[in-house]
C-alpha atoms as a PDB file:
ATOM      1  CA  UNK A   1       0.000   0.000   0.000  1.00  0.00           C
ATOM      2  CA  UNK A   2       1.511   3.832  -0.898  1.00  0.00           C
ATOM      3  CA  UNK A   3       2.275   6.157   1.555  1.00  0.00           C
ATOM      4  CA  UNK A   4      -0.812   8.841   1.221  1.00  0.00           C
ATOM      5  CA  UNK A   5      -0.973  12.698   2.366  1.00  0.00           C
ATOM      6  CA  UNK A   6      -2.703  15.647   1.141  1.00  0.00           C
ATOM      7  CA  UNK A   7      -1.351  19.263   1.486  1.00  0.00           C
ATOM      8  CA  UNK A   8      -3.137  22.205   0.610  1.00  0.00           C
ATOM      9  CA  UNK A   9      -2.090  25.575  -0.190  1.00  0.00           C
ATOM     10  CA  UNK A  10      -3.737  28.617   0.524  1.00  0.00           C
ATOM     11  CA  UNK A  11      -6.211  30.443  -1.730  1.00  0.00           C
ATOM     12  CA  UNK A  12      -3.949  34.025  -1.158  1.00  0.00           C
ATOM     13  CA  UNK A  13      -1.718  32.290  -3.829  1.00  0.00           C
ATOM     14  CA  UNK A  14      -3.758  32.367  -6.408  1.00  0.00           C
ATOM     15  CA  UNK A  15      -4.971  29.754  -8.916  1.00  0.00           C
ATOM     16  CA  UNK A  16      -1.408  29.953 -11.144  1.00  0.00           C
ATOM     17  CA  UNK A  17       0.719  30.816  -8.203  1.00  0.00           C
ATOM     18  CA  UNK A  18      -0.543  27.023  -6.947  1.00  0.00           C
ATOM     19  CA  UNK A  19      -0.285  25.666 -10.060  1.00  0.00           C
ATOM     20  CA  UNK A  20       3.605  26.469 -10.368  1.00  0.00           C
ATOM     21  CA  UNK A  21       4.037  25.338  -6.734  1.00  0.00           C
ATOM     22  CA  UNK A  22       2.399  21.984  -7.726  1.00  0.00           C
ATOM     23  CA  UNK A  23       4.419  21.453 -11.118  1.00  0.00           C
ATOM     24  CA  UNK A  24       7.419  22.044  -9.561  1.00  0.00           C
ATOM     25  CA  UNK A  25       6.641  19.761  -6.590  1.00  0.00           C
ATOM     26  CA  UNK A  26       5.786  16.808  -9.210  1.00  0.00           C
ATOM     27  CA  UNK A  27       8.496  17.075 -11.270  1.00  0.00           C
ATOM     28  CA  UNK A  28      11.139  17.168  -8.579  1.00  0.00           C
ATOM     29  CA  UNK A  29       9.464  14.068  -7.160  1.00  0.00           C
ATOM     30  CA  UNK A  30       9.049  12.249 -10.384  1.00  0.00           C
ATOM     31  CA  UNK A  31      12.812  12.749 -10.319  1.00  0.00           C
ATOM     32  CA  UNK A  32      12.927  10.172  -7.609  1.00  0.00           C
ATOM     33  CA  UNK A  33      10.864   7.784  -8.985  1.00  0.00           C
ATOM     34  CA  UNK A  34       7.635   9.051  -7.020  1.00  0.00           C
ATOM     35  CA  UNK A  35       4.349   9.120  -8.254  1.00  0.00           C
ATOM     36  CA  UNK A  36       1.646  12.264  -7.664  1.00  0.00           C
ATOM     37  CA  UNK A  37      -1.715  12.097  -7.953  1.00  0.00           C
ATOM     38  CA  UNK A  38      -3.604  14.881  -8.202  1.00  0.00           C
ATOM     39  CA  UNK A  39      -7.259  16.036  -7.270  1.00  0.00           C
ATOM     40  CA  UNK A  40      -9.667  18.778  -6.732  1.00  0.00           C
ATOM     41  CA  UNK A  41     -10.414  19.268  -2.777  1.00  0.00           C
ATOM     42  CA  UNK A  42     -14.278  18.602  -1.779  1.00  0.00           C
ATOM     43  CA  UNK A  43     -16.314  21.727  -1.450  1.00  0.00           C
ATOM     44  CA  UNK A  44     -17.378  22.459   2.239  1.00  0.00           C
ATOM     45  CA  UNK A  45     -20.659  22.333   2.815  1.00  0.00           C
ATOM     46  CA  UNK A  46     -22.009  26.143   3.425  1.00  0.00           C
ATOM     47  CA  UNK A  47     -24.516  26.461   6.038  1.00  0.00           C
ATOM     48  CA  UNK A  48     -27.178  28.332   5.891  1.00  0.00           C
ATOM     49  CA  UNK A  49     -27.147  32.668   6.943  1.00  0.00           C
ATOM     50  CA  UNK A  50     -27.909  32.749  10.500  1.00  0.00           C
ATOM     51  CA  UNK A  51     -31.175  34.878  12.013  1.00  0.00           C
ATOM     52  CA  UNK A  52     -30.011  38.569  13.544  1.00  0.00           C
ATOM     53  CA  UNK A  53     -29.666  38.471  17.275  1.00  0.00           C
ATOM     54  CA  UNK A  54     -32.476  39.758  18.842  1.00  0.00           C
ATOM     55  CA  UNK A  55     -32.170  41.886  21.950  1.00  0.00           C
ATOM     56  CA  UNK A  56     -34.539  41.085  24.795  1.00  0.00           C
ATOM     57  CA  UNK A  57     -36.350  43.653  26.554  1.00  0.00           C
ATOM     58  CA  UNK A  58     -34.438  44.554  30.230  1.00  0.00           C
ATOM     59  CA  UNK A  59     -36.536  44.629  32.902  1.00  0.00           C
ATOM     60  CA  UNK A  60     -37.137  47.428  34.136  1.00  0.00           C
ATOM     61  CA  UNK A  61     -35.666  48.504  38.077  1.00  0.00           C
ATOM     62  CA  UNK A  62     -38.071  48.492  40.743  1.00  0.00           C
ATOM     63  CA  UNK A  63     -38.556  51.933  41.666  1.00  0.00           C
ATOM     64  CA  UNK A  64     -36.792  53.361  44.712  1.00  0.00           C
ATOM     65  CA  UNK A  65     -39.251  53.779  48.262  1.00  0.00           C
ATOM     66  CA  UNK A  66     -40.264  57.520  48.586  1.00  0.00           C
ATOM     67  CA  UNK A  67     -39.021  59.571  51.449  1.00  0.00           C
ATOM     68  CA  UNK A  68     -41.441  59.788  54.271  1.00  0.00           C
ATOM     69  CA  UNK A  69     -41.699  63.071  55.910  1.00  0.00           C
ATOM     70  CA  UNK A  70     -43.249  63.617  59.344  1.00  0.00           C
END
């Protein structure tokens, strides 16, 4: 059974900055005699937008006891 990993590289590369990286990766490893095979990383599933927060209504203080005068 091969030896199997996956790397990714980030999307701030760009789609022909990866594609250099990834040529020159093959190549130098076909050099030794290793084989790369390539594929297209599953989409994540996107979720659906989230409802707004709604605030609740703060209760209110109780009121403070009025001075009594005499």
């Amino acid at each position: 059974m091969p030896h199997q990993a996956a790397f990714l590289l980030p999307a701030s590369y760009g789609e022909a900055g990866r594609a250099v990286r990834i040529q020159a990766v093959a190549l130098r490893l076909a050099a030794h005699g290793i084989g790369v095979n390539l594929r297209h990383a599953t989409p994540t599933a996107t979720l659906p937008p989230r409802p707004p927060a709604v605030a609740l209504p703060v209760p209110a203080l109780p009121a403070a006891p009025a001075a009594r005068t005499r």
